[in-house]
C-alpha atoms as a PDB file:
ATOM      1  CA  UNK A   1      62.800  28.933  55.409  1.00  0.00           C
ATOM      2  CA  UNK A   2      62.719  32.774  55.941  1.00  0.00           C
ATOM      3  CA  UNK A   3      61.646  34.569  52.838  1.00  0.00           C
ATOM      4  CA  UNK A   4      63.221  37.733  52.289  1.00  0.00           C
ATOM      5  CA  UNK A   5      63.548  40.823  49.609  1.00  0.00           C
ATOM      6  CA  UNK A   6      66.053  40.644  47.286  1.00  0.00           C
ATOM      7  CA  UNK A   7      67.643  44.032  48.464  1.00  0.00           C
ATOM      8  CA  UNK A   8      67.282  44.416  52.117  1.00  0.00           C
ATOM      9  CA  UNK A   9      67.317  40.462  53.405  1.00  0.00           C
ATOM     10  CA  UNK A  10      65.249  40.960  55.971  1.00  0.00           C
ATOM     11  CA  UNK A  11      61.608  39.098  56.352  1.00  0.00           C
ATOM     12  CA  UNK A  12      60.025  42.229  56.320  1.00  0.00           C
ATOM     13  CA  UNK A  13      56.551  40.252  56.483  1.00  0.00           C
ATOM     14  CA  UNK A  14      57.221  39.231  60.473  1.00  0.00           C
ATOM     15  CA  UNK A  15      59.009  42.611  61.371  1.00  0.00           C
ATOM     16  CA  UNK A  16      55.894  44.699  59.752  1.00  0.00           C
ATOM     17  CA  UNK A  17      53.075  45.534  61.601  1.00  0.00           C
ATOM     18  CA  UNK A  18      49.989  47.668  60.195  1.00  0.00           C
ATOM     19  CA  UNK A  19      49.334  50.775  62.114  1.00  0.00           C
ATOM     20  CA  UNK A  20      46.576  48.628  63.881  1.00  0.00           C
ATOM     21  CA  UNK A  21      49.370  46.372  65.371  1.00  0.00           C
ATOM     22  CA  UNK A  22      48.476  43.906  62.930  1.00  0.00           C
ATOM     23  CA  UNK A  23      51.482  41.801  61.375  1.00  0.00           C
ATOM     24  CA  UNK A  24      51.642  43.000  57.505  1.00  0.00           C
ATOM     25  CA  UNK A  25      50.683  40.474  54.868  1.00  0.00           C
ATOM     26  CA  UNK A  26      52.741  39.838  51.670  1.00  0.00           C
ATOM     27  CA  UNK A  27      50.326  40.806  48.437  1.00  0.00           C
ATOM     28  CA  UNK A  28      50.954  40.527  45.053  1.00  0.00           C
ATOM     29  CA  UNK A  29      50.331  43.372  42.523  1.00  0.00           C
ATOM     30  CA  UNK A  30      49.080  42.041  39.285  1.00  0.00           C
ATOM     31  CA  UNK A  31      48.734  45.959  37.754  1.00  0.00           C
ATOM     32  CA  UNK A  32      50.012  46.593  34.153  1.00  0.00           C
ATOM     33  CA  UNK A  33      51.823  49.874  36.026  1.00  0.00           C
ATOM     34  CA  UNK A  34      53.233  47.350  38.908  1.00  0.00           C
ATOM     35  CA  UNK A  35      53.289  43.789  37.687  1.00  0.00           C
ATOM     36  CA  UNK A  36      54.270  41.183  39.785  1.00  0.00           C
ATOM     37  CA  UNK A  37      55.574  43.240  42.027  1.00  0.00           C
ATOM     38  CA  UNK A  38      54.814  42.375  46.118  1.00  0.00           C
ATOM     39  CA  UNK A  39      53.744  44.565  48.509  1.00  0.00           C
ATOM     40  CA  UNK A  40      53.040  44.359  52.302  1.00  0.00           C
ATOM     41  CA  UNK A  41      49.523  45.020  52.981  1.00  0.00           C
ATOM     42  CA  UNK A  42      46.797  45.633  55.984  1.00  0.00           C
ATOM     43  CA  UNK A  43      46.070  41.678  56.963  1.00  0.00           C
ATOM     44  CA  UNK A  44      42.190  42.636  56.402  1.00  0.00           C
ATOM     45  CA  UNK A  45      42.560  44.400  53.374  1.00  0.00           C
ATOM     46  CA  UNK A  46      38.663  45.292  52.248  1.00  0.00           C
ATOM     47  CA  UNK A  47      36.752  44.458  55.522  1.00  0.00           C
ATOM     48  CA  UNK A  48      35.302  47.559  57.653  1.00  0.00           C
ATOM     49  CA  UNK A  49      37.699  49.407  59.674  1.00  0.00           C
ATOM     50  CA  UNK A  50      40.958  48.814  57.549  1.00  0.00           C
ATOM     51  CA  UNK A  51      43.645  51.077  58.702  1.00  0.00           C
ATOM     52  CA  UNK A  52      45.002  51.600  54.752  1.00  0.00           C
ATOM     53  CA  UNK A  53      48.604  50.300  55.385  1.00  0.00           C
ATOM     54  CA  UNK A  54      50.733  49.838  52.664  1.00  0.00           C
ATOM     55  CA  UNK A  55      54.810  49.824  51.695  1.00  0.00           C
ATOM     56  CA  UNK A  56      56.426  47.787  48.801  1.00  0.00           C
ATOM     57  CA  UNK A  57      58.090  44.723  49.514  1.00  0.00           C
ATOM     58  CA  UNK A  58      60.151  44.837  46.096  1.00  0.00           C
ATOM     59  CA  UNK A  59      61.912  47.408  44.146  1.00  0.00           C
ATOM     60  CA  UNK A  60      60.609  48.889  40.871  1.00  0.00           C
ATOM     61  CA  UNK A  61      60.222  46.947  38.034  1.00  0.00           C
ATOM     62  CA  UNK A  62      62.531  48.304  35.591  1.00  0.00           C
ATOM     63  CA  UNK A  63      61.053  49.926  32.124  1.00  0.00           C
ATOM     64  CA  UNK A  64      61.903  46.819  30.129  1.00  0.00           C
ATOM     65  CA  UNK A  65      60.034  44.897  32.341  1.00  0.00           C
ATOM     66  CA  UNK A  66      56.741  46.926  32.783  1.00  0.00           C
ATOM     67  CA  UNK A  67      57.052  46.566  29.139  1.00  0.00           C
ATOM     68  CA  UNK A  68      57.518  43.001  28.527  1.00  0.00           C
ATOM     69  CA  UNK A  69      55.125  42.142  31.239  1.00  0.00           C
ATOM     70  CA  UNK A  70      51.497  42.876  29.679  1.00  0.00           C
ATOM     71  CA  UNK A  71      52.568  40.395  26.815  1.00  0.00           C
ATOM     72  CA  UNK A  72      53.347  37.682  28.934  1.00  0.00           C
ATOM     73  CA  UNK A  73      50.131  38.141  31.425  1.00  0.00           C
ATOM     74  CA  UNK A  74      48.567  38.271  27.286  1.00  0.00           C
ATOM     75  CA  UNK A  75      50.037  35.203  25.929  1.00  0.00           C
ATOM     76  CA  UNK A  76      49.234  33.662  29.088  1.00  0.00           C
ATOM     77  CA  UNK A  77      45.551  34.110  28.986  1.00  0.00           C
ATOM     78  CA  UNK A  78      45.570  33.041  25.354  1.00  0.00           C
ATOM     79  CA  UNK A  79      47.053  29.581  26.568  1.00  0.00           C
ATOM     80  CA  UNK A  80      44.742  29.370  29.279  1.00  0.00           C
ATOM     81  CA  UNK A  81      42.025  29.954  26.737  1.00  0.00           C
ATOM     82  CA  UNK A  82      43.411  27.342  24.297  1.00  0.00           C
ATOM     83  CA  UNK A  83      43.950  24.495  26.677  1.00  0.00           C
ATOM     84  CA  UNK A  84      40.194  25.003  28.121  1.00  0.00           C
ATOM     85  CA  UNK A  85      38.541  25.036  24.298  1.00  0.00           C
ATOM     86  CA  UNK A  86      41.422  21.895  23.936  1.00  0.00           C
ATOM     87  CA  UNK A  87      39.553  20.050  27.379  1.00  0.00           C
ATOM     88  CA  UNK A  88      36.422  20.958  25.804  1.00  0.00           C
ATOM     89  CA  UNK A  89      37.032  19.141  22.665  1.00  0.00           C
ATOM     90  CA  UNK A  90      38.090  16.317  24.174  1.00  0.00           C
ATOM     91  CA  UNK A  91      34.672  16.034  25.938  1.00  0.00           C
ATOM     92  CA  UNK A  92      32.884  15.869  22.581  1.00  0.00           C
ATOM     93  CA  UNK A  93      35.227  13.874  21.044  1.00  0.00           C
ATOM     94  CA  UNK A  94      34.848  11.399  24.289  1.00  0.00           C
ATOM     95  CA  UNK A  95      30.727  11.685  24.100  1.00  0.00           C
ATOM     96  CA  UNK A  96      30.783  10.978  20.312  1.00  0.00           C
ATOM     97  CA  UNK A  97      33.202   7.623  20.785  1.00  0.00           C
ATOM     98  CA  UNK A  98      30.765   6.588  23.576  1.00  0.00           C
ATOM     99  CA  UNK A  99      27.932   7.037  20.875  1.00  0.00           C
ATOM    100  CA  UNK A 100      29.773   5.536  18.566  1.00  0.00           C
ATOM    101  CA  UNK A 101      30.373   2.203  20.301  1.00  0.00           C
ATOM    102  CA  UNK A 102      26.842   1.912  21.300  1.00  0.00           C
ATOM    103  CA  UNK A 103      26.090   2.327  17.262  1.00  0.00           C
ATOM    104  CA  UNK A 104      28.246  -0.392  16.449  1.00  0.00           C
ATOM    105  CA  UNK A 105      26.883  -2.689  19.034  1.00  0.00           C
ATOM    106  CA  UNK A 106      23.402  -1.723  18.015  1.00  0.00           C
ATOM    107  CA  UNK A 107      24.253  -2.556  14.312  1.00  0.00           C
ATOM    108  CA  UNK A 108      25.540  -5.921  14.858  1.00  0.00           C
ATOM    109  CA  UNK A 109      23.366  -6.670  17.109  1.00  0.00           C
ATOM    110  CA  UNK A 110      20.443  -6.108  14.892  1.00  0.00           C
ATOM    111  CA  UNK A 111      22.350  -8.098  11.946  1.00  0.00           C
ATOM    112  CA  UNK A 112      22.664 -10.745  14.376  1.00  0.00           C
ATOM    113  CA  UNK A 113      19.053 -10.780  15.084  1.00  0.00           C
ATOM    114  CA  UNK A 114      18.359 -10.423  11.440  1.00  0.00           C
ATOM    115  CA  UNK A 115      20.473 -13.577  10.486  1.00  0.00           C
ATOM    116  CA  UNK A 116      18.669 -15.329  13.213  1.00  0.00           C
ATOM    117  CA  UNK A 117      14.846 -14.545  11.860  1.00  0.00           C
ATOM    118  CA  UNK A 118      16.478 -15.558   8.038  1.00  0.00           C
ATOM    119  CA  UNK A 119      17.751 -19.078   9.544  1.00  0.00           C
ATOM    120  CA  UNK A 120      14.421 -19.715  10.897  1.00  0.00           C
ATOM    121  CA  UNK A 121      12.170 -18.981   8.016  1.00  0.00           C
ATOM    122  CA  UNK A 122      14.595 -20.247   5.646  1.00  0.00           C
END
């Protein structure tokens, strides 16, 4: 399935080429003054010899947007961070249930041995 910009329609991504003859890759921008907005970018983008190329695949991101869009990026990291501490605790909680059946066996098994020794010297 061709994926094009919402205003043009075209798949700009196999008609671009970098000024090194390079086909143009599709980036994301994850900047508080450009979020989420995609860009077509040198294919090598950071190695030696990049030729710099660059043109925006979307439009602007309206005001209300660049607005809105730090919160959500914010609120999503604070998920992110809940859910790990969330998998953490359910490690400890997993390692003390482990401990605790290997208590319980431990404990009968000693009050088994216990009963036994009483039986015999009884």
């Amino acid at each position: 399935m061709s994926e094009g910009n919402s205003w043009g329609g075209n798949n700009w991504s196999e008609l671009t080429r970098c000024s090194c003859g390079l086909r143009a890759k599709i980036r994301t921008s994850w900047t508080l003054a450009n979020p989420a907005m995609r860009f077509l970018g040198f294919p090598n983008y950071g190695k030696n010899g990049a030729c710099g190329f660059f043109s925006w695949y979307d439009p602007p991101t309206c005001a209300r947007g660049r607005q809105v869009f730090p919160k959500l990026v914010d609120k999503v990291a604070a998920l992110e961070e809940f859910v790990n501490e969330v998998a953490r605790l359910e490690d400890v909680v997993q390692r003390y249930r482990t401990r605790q059946k290997w208590l319980v066996i431990t404990l009968i098994s000693i009050m088994l041995l216990n009963g036994l020794f009483l039986l015999q010297n009884s």
